[in-house]
N, C-alpha and C. Protein backbone atom coordinates (compact mmCIF):
# COMPACT_ATOMS: atom_id res chain seq x y z
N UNK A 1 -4.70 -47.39 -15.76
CA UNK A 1 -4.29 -48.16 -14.61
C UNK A 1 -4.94 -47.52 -13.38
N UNK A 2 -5.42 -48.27 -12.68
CA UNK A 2 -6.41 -47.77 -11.33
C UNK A 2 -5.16 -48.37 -10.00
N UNK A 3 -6.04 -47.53 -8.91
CA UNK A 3 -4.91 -47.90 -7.70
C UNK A 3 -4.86 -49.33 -7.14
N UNK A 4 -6.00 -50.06 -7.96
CA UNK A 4 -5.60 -51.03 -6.96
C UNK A 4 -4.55 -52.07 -7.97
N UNK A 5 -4.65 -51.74 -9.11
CA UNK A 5 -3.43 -52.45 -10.47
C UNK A 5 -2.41 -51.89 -9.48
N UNK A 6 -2.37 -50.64 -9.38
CA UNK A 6 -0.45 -50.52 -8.93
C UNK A 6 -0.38 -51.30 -7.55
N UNK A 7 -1.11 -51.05 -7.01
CA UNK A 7 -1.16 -51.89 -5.55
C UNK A 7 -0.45 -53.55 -5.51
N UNK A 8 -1.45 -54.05 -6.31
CA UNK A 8 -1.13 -55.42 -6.68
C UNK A 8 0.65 -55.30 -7.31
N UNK A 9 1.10 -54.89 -8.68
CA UNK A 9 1.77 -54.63 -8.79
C UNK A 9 3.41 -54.36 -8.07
N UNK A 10 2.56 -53.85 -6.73
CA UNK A 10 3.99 -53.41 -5.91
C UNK A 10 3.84 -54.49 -4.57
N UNK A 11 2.91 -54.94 -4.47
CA UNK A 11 2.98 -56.27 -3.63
C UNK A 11 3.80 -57.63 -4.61
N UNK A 12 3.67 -57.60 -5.75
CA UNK A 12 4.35 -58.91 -6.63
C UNK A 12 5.90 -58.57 -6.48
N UNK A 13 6.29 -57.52 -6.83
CA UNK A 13 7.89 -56.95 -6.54
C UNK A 13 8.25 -57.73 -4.86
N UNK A 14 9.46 -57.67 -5.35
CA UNK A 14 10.30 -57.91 -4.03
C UNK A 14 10.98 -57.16 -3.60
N UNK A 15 11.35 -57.18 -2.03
CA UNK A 15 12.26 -56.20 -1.57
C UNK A 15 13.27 -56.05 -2.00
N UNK A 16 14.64 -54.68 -2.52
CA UNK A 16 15.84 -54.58 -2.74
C UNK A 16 16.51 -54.02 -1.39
N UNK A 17 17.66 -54.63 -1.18
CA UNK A 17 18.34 -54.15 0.26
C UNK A 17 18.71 -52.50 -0.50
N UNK A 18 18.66 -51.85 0.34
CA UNK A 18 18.95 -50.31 0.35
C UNK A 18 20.46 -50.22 0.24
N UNK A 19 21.07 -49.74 -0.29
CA UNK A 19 22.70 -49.45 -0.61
C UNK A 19 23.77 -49.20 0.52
N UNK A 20 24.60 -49.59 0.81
CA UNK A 20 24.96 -49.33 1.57
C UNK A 20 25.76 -48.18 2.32
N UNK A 21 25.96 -47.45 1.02
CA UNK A 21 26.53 -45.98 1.30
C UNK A 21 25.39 -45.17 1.30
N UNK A 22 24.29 -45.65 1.27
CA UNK A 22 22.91 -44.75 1.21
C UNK A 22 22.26 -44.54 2.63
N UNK A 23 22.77 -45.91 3.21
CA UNK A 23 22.05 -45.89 4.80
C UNK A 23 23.01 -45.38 5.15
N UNK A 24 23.91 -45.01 5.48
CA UNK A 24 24.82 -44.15 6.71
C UNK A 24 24.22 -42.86 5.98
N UNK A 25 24.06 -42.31 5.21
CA UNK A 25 23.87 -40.99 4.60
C UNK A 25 22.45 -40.70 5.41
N UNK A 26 21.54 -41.83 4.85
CA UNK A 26 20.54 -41.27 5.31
C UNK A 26 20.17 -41.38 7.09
N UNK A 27 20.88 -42.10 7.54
CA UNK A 27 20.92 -42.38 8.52
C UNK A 27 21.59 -41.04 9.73
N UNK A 28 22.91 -40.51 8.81
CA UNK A 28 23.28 -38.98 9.18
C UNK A 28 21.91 -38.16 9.36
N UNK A 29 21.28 -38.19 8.37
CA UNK A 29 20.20 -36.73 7.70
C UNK A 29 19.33 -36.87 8.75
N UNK A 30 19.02 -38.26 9.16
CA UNK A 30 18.14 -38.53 10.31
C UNK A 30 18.16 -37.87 11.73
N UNK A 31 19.49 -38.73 11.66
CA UNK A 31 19.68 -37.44 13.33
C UNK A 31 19.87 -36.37 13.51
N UNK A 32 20.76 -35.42 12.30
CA UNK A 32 20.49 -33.98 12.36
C UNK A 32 19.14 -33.60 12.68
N UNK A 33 18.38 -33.99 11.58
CA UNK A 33 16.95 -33.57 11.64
C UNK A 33 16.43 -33.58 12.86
N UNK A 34 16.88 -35.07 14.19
CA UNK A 34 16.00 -35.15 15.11
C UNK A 34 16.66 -34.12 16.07
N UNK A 35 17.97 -34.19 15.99
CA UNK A 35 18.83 -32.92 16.94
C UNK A 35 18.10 -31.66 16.62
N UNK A 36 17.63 -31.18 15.67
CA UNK A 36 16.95 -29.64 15.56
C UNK A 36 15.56 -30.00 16.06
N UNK A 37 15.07 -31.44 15.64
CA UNK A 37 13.93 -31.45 16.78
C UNK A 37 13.62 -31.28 18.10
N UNK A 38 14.82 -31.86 18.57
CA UNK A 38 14.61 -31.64 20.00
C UNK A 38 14.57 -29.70 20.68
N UNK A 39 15.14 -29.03 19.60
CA UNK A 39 15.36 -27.61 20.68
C UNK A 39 13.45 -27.07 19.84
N UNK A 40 13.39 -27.70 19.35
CA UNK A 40 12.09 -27.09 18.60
C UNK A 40 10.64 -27.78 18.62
N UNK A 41 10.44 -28.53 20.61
CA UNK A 41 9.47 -29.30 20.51
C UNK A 41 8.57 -28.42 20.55
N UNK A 42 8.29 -27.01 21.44
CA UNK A 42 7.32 -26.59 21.78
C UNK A 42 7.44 -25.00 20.84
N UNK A 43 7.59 -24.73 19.67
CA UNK A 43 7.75 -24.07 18.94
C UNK A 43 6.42 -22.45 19.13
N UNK A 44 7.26 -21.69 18.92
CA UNK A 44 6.06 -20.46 19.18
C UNK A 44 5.27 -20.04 18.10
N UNK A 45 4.12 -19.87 18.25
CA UNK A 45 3.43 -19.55 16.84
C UNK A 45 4.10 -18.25 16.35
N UNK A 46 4.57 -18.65 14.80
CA UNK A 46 5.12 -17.04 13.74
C UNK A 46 3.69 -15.80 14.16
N UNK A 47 3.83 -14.78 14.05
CA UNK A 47 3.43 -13.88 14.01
C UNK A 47 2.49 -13.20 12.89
N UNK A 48 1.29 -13.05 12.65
CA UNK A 48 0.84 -12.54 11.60
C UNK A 48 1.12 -11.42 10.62
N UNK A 49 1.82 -10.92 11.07
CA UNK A 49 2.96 -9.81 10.52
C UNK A 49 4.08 -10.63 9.71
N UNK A 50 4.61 -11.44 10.38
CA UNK A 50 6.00 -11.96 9.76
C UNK A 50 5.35 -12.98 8.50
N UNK A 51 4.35 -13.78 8.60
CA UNK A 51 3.78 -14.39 7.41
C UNK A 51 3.33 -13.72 6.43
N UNK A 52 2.64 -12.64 6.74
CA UNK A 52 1.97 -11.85 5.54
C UNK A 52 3.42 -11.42 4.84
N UNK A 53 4.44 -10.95 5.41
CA UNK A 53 5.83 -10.51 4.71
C UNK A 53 6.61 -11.52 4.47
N UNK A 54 6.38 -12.85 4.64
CA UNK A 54 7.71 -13.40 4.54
C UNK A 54 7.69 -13.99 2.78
N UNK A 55 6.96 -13.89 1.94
CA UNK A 55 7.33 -13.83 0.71
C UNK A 55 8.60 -13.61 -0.35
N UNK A 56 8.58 -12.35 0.80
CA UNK A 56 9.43 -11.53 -0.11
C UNK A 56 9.96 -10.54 0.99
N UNK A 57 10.76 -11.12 1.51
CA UNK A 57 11.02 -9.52 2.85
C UNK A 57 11.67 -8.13 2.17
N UNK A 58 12.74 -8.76 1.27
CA UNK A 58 13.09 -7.38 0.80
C UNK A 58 12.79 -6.58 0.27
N UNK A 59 11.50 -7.49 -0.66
CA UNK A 59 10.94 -6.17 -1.43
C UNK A 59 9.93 -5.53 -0.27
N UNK A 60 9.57 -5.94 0.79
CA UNK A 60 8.86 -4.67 1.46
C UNK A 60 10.09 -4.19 2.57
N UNK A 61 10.76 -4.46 2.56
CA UNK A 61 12.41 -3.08 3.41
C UNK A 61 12.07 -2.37 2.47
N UNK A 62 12.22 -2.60 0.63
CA UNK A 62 12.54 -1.58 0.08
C UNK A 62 11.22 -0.68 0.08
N UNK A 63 10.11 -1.00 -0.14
CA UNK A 63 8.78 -0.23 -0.26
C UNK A 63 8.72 0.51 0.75
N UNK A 64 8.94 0.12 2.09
CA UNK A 64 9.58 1.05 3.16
C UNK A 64 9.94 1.89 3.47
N UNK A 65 11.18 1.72 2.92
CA UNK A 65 12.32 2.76 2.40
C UNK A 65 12.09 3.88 1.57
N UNK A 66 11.28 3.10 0.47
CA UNK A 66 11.12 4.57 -0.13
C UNK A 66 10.34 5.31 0.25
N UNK A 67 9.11 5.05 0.88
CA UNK A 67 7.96 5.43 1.79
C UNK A 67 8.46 6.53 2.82
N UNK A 68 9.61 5.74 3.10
CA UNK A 68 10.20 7.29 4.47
C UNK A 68 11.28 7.85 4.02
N UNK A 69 11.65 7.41 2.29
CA UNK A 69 12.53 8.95 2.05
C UNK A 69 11.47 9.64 1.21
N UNK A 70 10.17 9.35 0.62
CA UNK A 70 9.41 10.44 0.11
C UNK A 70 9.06 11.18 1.56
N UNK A 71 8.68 10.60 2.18
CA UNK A 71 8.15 11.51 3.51
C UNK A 71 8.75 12.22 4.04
N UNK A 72 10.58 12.00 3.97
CA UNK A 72 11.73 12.75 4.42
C UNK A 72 11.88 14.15 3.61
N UNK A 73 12.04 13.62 2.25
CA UNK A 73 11.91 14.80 1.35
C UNK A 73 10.75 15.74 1.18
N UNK A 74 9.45 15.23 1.32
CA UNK A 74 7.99 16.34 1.62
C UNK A 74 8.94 16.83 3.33
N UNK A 75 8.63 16.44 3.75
CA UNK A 75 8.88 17.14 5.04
C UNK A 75 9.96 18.50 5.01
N UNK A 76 11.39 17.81 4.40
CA UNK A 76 12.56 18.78 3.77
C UNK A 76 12.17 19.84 2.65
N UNK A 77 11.15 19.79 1.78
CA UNK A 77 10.73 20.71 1.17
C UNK A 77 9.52 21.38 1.25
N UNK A 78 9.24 21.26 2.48
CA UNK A 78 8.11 22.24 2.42
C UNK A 78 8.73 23.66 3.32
N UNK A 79 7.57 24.57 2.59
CA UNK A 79 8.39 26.26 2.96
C UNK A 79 7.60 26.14 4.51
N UNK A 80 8.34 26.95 5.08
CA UNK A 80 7.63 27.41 6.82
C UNK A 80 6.70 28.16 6.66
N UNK A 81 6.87 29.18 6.03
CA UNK A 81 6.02 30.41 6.07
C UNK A 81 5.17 29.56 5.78
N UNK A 82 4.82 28.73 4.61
CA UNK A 82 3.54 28.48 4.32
C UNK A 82 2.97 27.53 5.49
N UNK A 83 3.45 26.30 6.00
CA UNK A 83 3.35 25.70 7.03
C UNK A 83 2.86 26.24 8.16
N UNK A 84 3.68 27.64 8.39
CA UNK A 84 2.70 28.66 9.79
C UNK A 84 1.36 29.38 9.22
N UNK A 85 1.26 29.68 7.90
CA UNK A 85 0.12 30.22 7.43
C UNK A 85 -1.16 29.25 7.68
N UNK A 86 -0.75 27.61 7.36
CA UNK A 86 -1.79 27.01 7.31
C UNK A 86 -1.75 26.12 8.48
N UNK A 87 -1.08 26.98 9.83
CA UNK A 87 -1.22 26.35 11.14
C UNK A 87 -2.62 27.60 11.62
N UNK A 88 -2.23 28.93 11.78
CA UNK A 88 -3.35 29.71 12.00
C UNK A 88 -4.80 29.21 11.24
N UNK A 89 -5.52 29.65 11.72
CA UNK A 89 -7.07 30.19 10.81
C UNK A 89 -6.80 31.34 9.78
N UNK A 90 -7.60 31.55 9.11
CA UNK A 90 -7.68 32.41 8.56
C UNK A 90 -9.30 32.98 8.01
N UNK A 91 -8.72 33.92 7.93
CA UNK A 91 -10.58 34.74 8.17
C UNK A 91 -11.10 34.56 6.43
N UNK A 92 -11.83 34.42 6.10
CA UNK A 92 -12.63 34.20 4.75
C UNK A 92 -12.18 35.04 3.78
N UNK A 93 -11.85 36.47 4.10
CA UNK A 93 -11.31 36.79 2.92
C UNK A 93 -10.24 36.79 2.81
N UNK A 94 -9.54 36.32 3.73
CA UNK A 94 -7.89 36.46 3.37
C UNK A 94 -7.94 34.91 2.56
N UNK A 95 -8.65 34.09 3.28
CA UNK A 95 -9.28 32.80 2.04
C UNK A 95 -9.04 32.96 0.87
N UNK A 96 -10.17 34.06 0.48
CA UNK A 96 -10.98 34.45 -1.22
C UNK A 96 -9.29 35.38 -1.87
N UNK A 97 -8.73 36.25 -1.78
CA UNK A 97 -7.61 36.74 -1.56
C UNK A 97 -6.72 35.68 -2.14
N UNK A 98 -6.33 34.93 -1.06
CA UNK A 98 -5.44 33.44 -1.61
C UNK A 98 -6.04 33.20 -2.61
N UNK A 99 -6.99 32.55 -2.60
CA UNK A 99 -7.41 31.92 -4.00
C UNK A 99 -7.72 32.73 -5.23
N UNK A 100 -7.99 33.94 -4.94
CA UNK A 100 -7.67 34.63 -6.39
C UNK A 100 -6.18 34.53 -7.30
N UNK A 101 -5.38 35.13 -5.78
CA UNK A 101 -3.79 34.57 -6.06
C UNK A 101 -3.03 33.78 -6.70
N UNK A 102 -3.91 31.97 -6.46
CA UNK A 102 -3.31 31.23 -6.59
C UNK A 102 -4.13 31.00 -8.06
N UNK A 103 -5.35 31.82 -8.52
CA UNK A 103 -6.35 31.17 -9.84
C UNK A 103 -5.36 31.99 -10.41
N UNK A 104 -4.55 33.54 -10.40
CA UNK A 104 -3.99 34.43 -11.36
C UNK A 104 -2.64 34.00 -11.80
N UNK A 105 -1.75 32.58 -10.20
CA UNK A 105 -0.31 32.37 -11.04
C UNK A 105 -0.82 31.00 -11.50
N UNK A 106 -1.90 30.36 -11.16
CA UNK A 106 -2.43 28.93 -12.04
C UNK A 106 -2.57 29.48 -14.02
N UNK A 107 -3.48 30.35 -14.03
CA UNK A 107 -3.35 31.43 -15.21
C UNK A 107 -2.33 31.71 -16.10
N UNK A 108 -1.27 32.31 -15.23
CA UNK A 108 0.09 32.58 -15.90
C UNK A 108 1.00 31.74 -16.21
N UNK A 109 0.87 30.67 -15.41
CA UNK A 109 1.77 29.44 -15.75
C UNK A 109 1.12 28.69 -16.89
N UNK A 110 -0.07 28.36 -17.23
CA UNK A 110 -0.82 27.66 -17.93
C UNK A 110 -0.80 28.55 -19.18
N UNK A 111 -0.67 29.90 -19.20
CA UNK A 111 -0.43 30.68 -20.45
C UNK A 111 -1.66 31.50 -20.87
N UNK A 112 -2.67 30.82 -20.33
CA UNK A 112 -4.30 31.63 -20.66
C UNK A 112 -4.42 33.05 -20.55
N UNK A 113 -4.33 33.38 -21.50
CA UNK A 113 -4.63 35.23 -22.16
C UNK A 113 -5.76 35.88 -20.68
N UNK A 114 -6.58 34.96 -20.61
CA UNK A 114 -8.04 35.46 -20.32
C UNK A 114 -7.97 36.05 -18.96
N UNK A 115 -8.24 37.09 -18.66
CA UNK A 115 -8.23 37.86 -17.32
C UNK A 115 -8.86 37.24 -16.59
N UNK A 116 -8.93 37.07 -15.15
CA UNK A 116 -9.68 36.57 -14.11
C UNK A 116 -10.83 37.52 -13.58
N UNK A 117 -11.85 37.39 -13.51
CA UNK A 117 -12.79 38.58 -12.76
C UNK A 117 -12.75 38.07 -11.60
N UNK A 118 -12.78 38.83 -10.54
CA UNK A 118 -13.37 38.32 -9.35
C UNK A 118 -14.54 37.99 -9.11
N UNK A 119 -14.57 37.37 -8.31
CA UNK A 119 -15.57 36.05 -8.25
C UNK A 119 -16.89 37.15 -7.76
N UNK A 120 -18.32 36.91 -7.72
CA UNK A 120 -19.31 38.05 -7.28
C UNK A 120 -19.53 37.25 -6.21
N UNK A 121 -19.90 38.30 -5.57
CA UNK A 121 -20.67 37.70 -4.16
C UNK A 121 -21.86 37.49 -4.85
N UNK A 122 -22.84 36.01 -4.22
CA UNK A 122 -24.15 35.79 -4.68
C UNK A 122 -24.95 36.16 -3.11
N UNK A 123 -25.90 37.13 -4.08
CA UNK A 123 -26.71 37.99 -2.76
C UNK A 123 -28.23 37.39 -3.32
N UNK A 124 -29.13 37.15 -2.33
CA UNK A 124 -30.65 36.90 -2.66
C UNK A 124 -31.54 37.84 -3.83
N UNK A 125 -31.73 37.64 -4.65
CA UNK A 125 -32.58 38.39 -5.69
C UNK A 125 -33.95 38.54 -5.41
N UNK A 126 -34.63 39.64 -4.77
CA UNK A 126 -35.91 40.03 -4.85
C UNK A 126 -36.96 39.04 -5.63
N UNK A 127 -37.75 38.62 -4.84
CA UNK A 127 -38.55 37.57 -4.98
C UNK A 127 -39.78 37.84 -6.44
N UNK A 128 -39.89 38.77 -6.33
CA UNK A 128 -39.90 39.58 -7.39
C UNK A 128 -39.36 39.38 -8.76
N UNK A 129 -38.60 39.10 -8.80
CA UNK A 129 -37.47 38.68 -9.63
C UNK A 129 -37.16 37.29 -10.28
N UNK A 130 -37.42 36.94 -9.44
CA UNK A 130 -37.20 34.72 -9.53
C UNK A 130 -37.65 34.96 -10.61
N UNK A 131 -37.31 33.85 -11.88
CA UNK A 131 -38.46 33.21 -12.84
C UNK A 131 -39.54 32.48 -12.56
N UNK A 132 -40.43 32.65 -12.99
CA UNK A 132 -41.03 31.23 -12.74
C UNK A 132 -41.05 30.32 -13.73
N UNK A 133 -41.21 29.23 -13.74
CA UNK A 133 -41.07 28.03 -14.54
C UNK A 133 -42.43 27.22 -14.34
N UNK A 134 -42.82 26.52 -15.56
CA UNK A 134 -44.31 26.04 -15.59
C UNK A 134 -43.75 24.59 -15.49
N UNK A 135 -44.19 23.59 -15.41
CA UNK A 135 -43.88 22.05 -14.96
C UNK A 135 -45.09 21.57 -15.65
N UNK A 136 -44.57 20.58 -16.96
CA UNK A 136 -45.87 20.05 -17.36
C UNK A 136 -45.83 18.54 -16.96
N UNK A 137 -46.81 18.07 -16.59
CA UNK A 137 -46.99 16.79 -15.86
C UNK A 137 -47.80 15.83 -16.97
């Protein structure tokens, strides 16, 4: 069936009077509707914020929420001392120092037998010394 079959179709029908407990009903729904029209002719555009959220508002309160009690709790558990340690500078070897520190209780917690050497300083090797390497082309 194409549109212009139904067309024809609904021109051959005749009008039915509308019910009569149907028009006062709808006739109510009407003017409410136009009464909220009137306070809402010049309406303000929503906000691009409030559309991107309005999906689902609560689930982003809650994403929120949890967002600033993880941040509450990092904040509540972090030590001072360490917080003022890593407000100063610190000079390079108190650096190398730390991080031996932290490779020897990474070590112990992890269980690894294997001793840590300290790390060597890498100093320039006498030129003298280099390999050389041949490059075949």
């Amino acid at each position: 069936m194409n549109a212009d079959d139904f067309e024809e179709r609904l021109q051959r029908q005749s009008m039915r009077p509308v019910p009569a407990e149907w028009r006062g009903e709808i006739l109510d729904a009407a003017r409410r509707a136009g009464d909220d029209q009137l306070f809402t002719l010049n309406p303000r555009p929503t906000p691009w914020w409030r559309e991107w959220l309005w999906p689902c508002p609560q689930a982003w309160a809650g994403l929120a929420a949890a967002w600033v009690l993880i941040l509450a709790l990092n904040a509540a558990t972090r030590d001072p001392v360490q917080v003022a340690k890593t407000a100063k500078t610190a000079s390079a070897p108190e650096l190398l120092i730390a991080l031996r520190e932290h490779r020897r209780l990474l070590a112990e917690l992890i269980g690894t037998p294997t001793v840590l050497e300290p790390t060597k300083t890498l100093q320039p090797r006498p030129r003298s010394e280099l390999s050389h390497r041949t490059v075949a082309v």
